[in-house]
Protein backbone atom coordinates (compact mmCIF):
# COMPACT_ATOMS: atom_id res chain seq x y z
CA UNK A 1 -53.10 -14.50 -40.87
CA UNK A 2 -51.46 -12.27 -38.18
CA UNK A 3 -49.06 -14.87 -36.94
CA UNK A 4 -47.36 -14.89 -40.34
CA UNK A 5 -47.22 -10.70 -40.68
CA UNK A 6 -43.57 -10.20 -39.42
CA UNK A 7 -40.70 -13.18 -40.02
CA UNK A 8 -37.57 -13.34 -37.97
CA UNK A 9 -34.75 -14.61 -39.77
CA UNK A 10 -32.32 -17.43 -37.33
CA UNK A 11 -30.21 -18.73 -39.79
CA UNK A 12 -28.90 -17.02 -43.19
CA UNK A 13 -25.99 -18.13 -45.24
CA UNK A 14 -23.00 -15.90 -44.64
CA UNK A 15 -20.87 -14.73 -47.44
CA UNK A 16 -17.18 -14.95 -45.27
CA UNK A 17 -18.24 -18.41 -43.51
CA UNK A 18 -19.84 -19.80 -46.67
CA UNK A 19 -22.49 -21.90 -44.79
CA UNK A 20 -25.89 -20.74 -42.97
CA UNK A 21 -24.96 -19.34 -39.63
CA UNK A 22 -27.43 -18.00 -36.54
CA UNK A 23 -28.22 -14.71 -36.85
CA UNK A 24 -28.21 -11.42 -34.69
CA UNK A 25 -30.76 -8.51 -35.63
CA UNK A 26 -29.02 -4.95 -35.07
CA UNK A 27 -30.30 -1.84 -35.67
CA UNK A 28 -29.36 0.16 -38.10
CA UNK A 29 -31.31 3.47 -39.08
CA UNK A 30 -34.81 4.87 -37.89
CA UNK A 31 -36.58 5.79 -40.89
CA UNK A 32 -39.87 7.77 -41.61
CA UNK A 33 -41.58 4.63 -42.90
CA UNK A 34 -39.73 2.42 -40.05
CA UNK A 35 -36.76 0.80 -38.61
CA UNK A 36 -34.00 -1.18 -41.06
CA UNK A 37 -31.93 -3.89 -39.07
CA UNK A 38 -29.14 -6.28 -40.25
CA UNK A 39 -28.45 -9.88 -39.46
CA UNK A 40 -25.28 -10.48 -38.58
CA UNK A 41 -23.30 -13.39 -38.55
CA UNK A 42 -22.95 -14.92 -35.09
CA UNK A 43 -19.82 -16.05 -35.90
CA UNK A 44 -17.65 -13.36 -37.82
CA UNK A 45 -19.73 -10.32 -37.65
CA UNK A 46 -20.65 -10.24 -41.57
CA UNK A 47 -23.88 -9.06 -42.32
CA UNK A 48 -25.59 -11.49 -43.89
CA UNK A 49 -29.55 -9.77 -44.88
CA UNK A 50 -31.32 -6.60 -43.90
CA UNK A 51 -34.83 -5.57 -43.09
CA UNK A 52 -36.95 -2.87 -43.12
CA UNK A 53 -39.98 -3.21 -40.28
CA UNK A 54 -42.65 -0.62 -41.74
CA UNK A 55 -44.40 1.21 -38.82
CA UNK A 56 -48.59 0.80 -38.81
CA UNK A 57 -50.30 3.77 -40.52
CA UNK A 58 -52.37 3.83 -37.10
CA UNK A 59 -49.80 3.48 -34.68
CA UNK A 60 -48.93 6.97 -32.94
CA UNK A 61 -45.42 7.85 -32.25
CA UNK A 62 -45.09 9.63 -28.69
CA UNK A 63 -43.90 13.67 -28.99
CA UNK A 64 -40.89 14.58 -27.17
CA UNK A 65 -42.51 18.35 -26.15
């Protein structure tokens, strides 16, 4: 099912507010295999999960020459 191949995450529980809070997705390295983001809390900033997004084996990434 290709609806269900990448989750977003809205609410996580945050460690400083101690309750599930909304969510922001940063980025926060560009790796070979992909990109890794954090959640952080809406509210104080914590970050409250990561992520890696894996890049398709067939996707081609553009050349800078």
């Amino acid at each position: 099912m290709k609806q269900f191949e990448q989750m977003e995450a809205s609410l996580l529980f945050c460690p400083k507010c101690k309750e599930a809070t909304p969510v922001r997705k940063r980025l926060l390295l560009v790796l070979s295999e992909g990109e890794k983001f954090d959640y952080v809390c809406s509210h104080c900033g914590t970050v409250s999960g990561d992520k890696v997004e894996r890049s398709a084996p067939n996707q081609l990434t553009p050349s800078r020459f």
